[in-house]
C-alpha atoms as a PDB file:
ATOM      1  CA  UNK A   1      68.243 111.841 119.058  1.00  0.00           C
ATOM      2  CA  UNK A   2      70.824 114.677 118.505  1.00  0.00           C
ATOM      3  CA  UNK A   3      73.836 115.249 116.889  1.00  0.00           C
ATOM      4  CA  UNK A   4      77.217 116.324 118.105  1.00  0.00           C
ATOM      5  CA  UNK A   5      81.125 116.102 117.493  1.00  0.00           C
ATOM      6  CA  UNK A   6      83.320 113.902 119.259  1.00  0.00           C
ATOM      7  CA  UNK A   7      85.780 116.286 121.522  1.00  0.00           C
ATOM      8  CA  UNK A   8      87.843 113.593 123.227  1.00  0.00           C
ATOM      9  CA  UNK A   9      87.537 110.047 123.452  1.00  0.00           C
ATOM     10  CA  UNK A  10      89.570 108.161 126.679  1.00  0.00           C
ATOM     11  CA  UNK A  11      89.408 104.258 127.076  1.00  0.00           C
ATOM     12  CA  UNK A  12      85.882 103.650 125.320  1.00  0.00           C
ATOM     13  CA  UNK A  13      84.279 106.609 126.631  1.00  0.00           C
ATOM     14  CA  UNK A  14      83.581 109.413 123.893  1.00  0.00           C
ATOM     15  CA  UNK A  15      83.025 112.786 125.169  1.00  0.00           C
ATOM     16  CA  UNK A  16      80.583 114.476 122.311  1.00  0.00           C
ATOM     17  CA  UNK A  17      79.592 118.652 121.907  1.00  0.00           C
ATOM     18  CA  UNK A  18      76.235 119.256 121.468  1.00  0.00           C
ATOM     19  CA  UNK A  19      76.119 123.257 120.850  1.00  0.00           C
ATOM     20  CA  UNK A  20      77.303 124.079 124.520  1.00  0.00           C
ATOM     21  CA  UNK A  21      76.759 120.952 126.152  1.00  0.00           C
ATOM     22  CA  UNK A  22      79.349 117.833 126.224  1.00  0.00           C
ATOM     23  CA  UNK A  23      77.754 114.281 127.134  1.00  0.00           C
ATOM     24  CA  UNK A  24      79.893 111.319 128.320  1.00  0.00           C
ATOM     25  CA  UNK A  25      79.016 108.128 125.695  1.00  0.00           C
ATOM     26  CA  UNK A  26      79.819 104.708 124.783  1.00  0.00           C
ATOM     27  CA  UNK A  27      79.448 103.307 121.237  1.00  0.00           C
ATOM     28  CA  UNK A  28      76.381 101.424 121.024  1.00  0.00           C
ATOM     29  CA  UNK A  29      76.844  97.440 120.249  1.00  0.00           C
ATOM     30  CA  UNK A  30      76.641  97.872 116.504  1.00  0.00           C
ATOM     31  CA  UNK A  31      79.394 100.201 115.732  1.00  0.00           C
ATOM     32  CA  UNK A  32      81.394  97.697 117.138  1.00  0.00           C
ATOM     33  CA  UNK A  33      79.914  94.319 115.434  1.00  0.00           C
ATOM     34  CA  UNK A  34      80.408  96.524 112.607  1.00  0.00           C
ATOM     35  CA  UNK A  35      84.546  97.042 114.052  1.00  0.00           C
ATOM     36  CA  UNK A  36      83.731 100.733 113.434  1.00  0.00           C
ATOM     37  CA  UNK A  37      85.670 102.499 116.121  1.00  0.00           C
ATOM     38  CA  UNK A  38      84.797 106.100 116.740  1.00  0.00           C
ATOM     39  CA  UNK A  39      87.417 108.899 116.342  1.00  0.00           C
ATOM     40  CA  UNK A  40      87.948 112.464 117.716  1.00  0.00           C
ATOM     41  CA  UNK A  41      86.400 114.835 114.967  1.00  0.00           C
ATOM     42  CA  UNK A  42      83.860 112.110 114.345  1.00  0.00           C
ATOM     43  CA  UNK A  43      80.368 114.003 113.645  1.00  0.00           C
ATOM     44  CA  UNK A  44      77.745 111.550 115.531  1.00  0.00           C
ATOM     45  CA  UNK A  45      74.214 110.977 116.744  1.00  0.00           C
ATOM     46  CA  UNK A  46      73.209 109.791 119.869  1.00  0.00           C
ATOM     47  CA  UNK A  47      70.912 109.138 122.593  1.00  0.00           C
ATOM     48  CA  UNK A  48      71.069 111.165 125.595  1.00  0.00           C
ATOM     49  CA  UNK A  49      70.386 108.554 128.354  1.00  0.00           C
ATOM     50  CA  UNK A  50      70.116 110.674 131.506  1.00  0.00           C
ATOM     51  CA  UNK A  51      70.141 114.721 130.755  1.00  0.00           C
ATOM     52  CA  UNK A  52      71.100 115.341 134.291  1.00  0.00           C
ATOM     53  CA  UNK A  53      74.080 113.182 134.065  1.00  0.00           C
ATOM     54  CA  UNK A  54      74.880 114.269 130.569  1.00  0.00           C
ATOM     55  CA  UNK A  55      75.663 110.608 129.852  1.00  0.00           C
ATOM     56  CA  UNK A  56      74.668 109.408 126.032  1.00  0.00           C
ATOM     57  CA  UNK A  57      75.181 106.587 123.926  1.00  0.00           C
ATOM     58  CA  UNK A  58      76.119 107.131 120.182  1.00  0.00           C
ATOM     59  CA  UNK A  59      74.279 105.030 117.768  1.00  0.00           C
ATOM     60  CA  UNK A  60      75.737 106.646 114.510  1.00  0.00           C
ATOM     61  CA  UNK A  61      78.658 107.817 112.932  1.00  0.00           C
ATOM     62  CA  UNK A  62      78.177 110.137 110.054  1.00  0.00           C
ATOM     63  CA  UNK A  63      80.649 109.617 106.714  1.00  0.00           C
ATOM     64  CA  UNK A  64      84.236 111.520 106.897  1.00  0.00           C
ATOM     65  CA  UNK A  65      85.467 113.492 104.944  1.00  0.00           C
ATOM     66  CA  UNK A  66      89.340 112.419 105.668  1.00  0.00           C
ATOM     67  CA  UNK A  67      90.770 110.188 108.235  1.00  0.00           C
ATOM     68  CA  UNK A  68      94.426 109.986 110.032  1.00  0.00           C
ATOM     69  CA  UNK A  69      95.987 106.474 111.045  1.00  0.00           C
ATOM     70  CA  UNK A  70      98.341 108.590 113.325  1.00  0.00           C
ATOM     71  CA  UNK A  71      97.106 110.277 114.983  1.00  0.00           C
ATOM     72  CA  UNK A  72      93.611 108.744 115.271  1.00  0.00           C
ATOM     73  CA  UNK A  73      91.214 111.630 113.969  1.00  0.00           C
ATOM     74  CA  UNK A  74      88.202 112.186 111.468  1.00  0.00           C
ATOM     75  CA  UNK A  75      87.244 115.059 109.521  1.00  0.00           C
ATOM     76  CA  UNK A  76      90.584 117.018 109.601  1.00  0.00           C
ATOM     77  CA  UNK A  77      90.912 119.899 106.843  1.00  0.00           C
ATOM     78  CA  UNK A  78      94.226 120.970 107.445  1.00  0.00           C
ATOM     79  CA  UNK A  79      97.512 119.448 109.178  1.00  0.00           C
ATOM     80  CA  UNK A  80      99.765 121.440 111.125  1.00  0.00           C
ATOM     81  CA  UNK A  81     102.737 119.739 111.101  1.00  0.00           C
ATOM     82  CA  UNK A  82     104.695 120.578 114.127  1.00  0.00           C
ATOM     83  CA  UNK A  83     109.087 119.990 114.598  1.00  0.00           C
ATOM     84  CA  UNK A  84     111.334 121.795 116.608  1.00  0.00           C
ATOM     85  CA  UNK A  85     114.817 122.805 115.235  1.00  0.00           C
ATOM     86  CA  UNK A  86     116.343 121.835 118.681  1.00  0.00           C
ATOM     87  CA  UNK A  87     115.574 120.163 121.898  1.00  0.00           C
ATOM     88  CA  UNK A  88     114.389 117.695 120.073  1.00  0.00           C
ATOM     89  CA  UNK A  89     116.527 118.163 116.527  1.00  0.00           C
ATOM     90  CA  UNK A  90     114.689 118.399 113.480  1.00  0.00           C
ATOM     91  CA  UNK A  91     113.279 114.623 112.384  1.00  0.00           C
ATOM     92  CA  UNK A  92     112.961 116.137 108.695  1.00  0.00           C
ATOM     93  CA  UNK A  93     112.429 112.162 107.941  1.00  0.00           C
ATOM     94  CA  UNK A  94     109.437 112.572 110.019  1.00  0.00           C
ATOM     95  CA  UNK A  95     108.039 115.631 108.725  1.00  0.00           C
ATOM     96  CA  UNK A  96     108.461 113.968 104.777  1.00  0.00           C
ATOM     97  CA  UNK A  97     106.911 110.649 106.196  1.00  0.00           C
ATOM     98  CA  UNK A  98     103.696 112.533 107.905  1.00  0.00           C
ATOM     99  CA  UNK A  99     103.632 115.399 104.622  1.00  0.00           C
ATOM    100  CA  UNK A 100     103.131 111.818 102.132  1.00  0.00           C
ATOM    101  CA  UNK A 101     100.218 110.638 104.772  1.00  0.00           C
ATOM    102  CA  UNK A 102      98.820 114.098 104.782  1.00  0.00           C
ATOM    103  CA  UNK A 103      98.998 114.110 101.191  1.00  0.00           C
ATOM    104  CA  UNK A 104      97.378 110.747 100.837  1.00  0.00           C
ATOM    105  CA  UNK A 105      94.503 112.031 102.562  1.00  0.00           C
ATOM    106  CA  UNK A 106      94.244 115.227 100.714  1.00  0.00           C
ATOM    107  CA  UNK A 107      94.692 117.612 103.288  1.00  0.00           C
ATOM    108  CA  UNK A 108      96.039 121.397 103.588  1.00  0.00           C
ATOM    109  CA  UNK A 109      99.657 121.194 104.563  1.00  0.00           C
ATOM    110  CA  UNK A 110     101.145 123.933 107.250  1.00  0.00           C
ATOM    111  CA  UNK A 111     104.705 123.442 108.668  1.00  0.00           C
ATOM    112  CA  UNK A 112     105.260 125.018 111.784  1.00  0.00           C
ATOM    113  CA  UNK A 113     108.576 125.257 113.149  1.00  0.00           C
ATOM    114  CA  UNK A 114     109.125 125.488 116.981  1.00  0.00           C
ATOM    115  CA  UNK A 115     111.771 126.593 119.468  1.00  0.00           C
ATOM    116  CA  UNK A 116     113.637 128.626 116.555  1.00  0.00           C
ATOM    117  CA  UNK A 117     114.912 130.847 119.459  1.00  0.00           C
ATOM    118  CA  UNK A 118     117.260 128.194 120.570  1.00  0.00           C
ATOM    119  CA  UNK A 119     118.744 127.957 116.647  1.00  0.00           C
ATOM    120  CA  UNK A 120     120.898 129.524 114.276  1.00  0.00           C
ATOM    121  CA  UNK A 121     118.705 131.615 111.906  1.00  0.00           C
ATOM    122  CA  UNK A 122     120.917 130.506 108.738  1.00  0.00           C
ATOM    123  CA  UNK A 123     119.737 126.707 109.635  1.00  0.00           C
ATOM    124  CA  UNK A 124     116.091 127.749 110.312  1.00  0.00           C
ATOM    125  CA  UNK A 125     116.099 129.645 106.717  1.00  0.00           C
ATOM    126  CA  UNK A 126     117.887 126.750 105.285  1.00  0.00           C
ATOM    127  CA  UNK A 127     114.800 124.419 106.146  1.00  0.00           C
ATOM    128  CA  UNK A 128     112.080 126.599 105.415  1.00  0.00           C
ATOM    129  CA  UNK A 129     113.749 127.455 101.840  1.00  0.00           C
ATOM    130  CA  UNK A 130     113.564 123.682 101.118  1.00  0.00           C
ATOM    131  CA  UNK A 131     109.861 123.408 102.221  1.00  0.00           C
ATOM    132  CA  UNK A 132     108.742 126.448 100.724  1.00  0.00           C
ATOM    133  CA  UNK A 133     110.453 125.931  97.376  1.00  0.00           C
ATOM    134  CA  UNK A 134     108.278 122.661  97.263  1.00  0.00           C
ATOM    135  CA  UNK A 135     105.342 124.737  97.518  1.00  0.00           C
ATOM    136  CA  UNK A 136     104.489 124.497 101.027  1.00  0.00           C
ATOM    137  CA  UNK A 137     103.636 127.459 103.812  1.00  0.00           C
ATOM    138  CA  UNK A 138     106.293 127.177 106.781  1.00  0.00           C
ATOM    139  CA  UNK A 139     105.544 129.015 110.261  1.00  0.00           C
ATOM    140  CA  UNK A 140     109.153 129.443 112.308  1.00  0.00           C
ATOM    141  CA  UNK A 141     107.769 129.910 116.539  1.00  0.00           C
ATOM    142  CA  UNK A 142     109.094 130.297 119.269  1.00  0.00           C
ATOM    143  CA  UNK A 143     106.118 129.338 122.457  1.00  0.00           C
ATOM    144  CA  UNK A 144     108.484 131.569 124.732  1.00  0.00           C
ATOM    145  CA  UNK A 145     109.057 134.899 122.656  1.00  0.00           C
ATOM    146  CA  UNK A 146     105.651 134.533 121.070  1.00  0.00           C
ATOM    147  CA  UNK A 147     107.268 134.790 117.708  1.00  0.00           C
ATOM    148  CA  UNK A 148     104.581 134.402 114.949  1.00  0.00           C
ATOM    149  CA  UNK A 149     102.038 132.749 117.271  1.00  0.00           C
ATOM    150  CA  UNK A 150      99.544 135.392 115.309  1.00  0.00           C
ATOM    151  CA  UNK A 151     100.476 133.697 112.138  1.00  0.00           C
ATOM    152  CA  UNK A 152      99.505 130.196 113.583  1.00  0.00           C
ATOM    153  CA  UNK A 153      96.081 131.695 115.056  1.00  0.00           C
ATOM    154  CA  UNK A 154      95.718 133.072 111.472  1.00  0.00           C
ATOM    155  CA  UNK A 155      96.615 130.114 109.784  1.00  0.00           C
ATOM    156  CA  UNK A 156      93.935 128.328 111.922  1.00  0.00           C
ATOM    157  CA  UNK A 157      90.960 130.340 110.964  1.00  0.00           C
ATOM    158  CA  UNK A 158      88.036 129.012 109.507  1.00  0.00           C
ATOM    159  CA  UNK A 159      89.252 125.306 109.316  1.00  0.00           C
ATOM    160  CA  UNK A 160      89.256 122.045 111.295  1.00  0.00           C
ATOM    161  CA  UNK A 161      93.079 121.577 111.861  1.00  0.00           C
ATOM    162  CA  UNK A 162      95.536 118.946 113.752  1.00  0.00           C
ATOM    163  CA  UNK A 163      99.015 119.774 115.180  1.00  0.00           C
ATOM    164  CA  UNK A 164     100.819 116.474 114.813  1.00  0.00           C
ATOM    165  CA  UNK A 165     104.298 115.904 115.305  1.00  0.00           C
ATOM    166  CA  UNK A 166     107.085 113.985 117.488  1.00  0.00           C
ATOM    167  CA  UNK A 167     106.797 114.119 121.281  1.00  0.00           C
ATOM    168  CA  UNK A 168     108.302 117.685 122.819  1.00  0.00           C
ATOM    169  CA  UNK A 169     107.941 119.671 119.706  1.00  0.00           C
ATOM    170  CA  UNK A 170     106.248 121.962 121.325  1.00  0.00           C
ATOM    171  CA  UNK A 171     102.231 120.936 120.375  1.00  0.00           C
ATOM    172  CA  UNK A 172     100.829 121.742 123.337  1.00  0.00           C
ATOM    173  CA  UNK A 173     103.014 124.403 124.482  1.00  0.00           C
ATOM    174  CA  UNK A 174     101.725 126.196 121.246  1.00  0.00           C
ATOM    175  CA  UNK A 175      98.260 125.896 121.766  1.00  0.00           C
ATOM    176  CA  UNK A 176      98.799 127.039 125.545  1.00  0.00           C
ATOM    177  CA  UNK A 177     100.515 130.337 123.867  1.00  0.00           C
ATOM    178  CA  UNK A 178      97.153 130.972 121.828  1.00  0.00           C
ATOM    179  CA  UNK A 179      95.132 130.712 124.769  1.00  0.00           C
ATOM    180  CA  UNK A 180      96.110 130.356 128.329  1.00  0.00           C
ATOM    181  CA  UNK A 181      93.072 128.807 129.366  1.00  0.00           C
ATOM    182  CA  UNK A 182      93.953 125.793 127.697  1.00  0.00           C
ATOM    183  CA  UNK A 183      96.374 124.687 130.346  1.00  0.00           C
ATOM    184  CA  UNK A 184      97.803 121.728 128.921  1.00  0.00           C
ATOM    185  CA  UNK A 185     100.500 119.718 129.533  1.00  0.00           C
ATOM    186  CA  UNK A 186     103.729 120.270 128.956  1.00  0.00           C
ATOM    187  CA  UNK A 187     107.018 118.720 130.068  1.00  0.00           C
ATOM    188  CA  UNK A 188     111.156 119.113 129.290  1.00  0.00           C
ATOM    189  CA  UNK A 189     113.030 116.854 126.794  1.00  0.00           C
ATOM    190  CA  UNK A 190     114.882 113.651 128.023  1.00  0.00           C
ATOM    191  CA  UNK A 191     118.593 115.008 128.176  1.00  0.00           C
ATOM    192  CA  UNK A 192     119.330 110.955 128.080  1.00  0.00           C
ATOM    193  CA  UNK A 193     116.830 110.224 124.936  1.00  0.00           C
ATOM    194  CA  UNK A 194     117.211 113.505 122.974  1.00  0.00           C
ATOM    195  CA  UNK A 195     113.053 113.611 122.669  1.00  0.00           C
ATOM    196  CA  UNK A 196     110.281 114.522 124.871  1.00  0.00           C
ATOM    197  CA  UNK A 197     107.962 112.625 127.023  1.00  0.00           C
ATOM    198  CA  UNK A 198     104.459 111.919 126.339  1.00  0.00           C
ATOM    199  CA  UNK A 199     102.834 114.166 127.961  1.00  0.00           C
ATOM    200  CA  UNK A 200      99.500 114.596 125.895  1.00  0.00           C
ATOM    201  CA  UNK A 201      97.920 110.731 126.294  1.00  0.00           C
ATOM    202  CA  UNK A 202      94.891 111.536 123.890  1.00  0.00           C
ATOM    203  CA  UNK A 203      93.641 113.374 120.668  1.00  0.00           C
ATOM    204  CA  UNK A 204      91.671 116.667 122.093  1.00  0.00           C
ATOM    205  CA  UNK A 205      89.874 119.113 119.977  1.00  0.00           C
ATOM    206  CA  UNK A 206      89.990 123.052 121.161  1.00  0.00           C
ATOM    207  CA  UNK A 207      87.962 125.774 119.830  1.00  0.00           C
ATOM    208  CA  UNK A 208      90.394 128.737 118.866  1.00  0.00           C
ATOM    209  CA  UNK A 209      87.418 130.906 118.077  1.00  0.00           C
ATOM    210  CA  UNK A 210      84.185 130.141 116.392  1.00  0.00           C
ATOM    211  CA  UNK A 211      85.235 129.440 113.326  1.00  0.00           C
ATOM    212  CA  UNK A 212      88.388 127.474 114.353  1.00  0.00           C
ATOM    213  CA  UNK A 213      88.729 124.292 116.003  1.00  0.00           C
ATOM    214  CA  UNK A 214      92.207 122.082 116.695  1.00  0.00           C
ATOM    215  CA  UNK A 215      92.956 119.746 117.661  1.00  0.00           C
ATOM    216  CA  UNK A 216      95.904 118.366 120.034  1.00  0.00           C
ATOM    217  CA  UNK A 217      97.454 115.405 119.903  1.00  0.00           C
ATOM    218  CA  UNK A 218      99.794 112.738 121.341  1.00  0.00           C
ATOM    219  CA  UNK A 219     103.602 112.987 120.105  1.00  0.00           C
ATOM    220  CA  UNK A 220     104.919 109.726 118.012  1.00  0.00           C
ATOM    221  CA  UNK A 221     108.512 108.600 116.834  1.00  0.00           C
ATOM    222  CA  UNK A 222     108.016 106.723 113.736  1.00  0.00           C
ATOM    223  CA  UNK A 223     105.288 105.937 110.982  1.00  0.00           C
ATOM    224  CA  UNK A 224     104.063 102.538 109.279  1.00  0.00           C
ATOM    225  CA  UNK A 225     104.003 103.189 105.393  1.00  0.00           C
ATOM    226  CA  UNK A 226     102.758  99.603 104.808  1.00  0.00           C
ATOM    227  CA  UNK A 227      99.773 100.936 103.899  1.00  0.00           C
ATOM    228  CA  UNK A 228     101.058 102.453 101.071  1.00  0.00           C
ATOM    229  CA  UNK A 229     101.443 101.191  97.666  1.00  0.00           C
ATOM    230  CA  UNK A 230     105.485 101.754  95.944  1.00  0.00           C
ATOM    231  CA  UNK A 231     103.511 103.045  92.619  1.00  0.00           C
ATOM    232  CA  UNK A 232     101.516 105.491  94.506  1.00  0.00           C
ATOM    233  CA  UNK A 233     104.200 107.143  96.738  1.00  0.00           C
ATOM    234  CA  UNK A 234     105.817 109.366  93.867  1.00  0.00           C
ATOM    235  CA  UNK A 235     102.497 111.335  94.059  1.00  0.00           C
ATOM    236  CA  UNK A 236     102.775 112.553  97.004  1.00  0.00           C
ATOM    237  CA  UNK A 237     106.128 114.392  96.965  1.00  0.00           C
ATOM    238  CA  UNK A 238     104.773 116.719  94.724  1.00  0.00           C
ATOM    239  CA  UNK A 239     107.968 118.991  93.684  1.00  0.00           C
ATOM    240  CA  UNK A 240     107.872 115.379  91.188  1.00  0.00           C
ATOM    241  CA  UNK A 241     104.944 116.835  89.530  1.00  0.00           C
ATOM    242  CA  UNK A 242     106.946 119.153  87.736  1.00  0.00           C
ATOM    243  CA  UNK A 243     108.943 116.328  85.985  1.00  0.00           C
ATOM    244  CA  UNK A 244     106.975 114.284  84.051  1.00  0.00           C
ATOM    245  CA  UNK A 245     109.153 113.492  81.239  1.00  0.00           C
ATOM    246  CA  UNK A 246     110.561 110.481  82.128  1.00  0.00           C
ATOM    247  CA  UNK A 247     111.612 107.993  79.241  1.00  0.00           C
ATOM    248  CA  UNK A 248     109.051 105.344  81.408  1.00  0.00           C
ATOM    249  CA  UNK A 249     105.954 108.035  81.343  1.00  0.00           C
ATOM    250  CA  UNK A 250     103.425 107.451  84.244  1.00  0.00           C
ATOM    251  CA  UNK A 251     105.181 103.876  85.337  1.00  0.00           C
ATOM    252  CA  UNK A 252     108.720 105.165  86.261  1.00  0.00           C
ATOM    253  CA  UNK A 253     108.639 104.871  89.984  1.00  0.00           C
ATOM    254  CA  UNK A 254     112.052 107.172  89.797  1.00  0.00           C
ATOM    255  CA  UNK A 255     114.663 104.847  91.345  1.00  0.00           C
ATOM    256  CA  UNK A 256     116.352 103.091  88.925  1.00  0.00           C
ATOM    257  CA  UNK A 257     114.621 103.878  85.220  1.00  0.00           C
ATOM    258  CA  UNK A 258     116.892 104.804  82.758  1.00  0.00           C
ATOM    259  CA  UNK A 259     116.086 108.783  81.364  1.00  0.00           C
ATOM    260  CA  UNK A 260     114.309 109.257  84.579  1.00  0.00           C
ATOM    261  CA  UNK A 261     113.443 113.120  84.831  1.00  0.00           C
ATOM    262  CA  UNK A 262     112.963 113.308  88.553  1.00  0.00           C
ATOM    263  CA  UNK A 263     116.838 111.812  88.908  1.00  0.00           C
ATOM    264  CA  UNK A 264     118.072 114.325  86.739  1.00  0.00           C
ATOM    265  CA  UNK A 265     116.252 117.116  88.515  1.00  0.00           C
ATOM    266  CA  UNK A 266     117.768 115.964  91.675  1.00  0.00           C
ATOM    267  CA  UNK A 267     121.233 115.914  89.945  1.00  0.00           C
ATOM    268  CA  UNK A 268     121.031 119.303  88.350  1.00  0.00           C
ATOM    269  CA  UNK A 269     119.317 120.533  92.619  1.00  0.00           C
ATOM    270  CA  UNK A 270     116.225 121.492  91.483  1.00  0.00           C
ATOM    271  CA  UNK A 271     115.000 118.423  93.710  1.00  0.00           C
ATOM    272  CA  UNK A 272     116.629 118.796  96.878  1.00  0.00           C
ATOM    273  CA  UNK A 273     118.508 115.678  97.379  1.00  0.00           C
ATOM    274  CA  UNK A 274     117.504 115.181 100.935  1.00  0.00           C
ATOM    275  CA  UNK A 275     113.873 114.754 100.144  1.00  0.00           C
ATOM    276  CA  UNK A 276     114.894 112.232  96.982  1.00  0.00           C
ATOM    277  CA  UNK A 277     117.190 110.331  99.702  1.00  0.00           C
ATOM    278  CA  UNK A 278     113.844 110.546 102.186  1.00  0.00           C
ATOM    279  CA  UNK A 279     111.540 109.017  99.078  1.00  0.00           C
ATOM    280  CA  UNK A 280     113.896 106.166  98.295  1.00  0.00           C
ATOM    281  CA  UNK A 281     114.013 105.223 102.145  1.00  0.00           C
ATOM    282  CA  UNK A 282     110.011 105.166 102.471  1.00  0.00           C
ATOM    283  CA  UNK A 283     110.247 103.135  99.289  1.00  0.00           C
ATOM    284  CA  UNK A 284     112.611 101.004 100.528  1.00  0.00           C
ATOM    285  CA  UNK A 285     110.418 100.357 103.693  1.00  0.00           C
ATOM    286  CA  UNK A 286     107.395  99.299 101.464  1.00  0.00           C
ATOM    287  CA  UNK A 287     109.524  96.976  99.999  1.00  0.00           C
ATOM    288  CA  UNK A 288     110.713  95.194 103.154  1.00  0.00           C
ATOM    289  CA  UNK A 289     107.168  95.475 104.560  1.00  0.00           C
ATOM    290  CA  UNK A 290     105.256  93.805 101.704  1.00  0.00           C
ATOM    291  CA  UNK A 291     108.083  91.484 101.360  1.00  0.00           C
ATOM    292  CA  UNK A 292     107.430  90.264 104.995  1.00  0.00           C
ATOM    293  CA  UNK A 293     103.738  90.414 104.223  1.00  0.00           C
ATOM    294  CA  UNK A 294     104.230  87.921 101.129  1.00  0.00           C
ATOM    295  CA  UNK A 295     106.360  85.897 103.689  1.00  0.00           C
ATOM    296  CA  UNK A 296     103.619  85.061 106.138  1.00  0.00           C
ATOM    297  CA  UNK A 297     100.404  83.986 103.853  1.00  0.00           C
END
């Protein structure tokens, strides 16, 4: 038996690193009886079945540490998450729907914000003052000037990281920038659809350098929160962990309490008022998504 990581997985076939060889595989029987699907990042053992051929099948996967819905991917330590301030615009409803899934999971949260060489530098300040005043690191790039690609490379270092973000953002074109020899994919926005086309099909991981491994992967345009509980939500836009004073304590979900702290913070903008408006809207989505659950049992 050996062990190995899971690099790339494309329709059932997983494509595991083993030190500096990569065997094809297929999920033994089991894993599937057991509907345990293997994932990118997944640390495994298998059975090589012919050396030559570098063909294995994997007959274990062993515990992670985190786990992504979207993208698919195991054992992530830190999400980049990747917008563009034009061509597409900035989906900052995105970016707060993917930070409270990144959150859930407990992971390191980077912002990195592409094509800022096609944008107005007060509007590019203007969002990274609102992200950074929450407490979160925010990387402006630009793939074609090379602007702060070091800081990205940097940032990378000595973690297992993810870009993730809407389709033409700029994931791939990103990685490309760090090293050439990557060679992916990359393709122009839809002038008719105002977003780009898929042009990464599959979660990939990359080593940046020994100690740094990312992963690409495909671009999406929306997020299911029904996963997510209305009671838990609160705790994972954390600028609300500052106001904890509310007349409710611990139960006020911060919508329509009386004395709520969190609403007056937003009133008085020490809560930026987009980001409350974002909250109430995921909320509201639970809501309507249980509510439709309840409706069909």
């Amino acid at each position: 038996m050996k062990e190995g990581i899971i690099i790339k997985g494309i329709s059932g076939f997983y494509y595991v690193k083993e030190n500096e060889n990569i065997y094809e595989c297929k999920a033994r029987g089991i894993l599937r009886k057991k509907k345990i699907t293997p994932l990118v990042g997944d640390k495994v053992v298998f059975e090589v079945l012919d050396e030559s051929e570098k063909k294995g099948i994997i007959d274990e996967i062993k515990p992670r540490i985190s786990e992504l819905i979207r993208p698919p991917i195991a054992n992530i330590e830190k999400v980049m998450i990747t917008f563009s301030i034009k061509e597409p615009n900035a989906n900052l409803s995105l970016v707060d729907r993917f930070i409270v899934f990144a959150e859930k999971e407990n992971l390191n949260v980077v912002l990195v914000m592409t094509k800022v060489d096609l944008a107005d530098e007060e509007y590019v300040n203007e969002i990274k003052s609102e992200y950074e005043n929450i407490g979160y690191k925010v990387i402006p790039v630009s793939s074609e000037t090379g602007e702060n690609i070091d800081m990205v490379v940097e940032e990378l270092k000595n973690s297992t990281s993810v870009f993730a973000g809407q389709s033409g953002v700029g994931k791939s074109s990103i990685l490309n920038a760090i090293d050439p020899d990557f060679n992916l994919k990359t393709a122009e926005i839809s002038q008719k659809l105002g977003r780009g086309k898929h042009t990464t099909r599959h979660a990939e991981l990359f080593e940046v350098s020994k100690n740094a491994i990312v992963a690409d992967t495909p671009g999406f345009s929306s997020f299911d929160v029904s996963g997510i509980e209305i009671e838990e939500l609160k705790e994972y836009f954390i600028e609300f962990n500052n106001y904890d004073e509310c007349r409710f304590g611990k139960k006020c979900i911060h919508r329509n309490e009386p004395e709520c702290a969190v609403k007056q913070a937003v009133e008085d903008n020490h809560i930026s008022k987009r980001r409350y408006d974002s909250y109430i809207n995921i909320m509201n989505e639970i809501n309507n998504s249980n509510s439709k659950f309840r409706r069909n049992i």
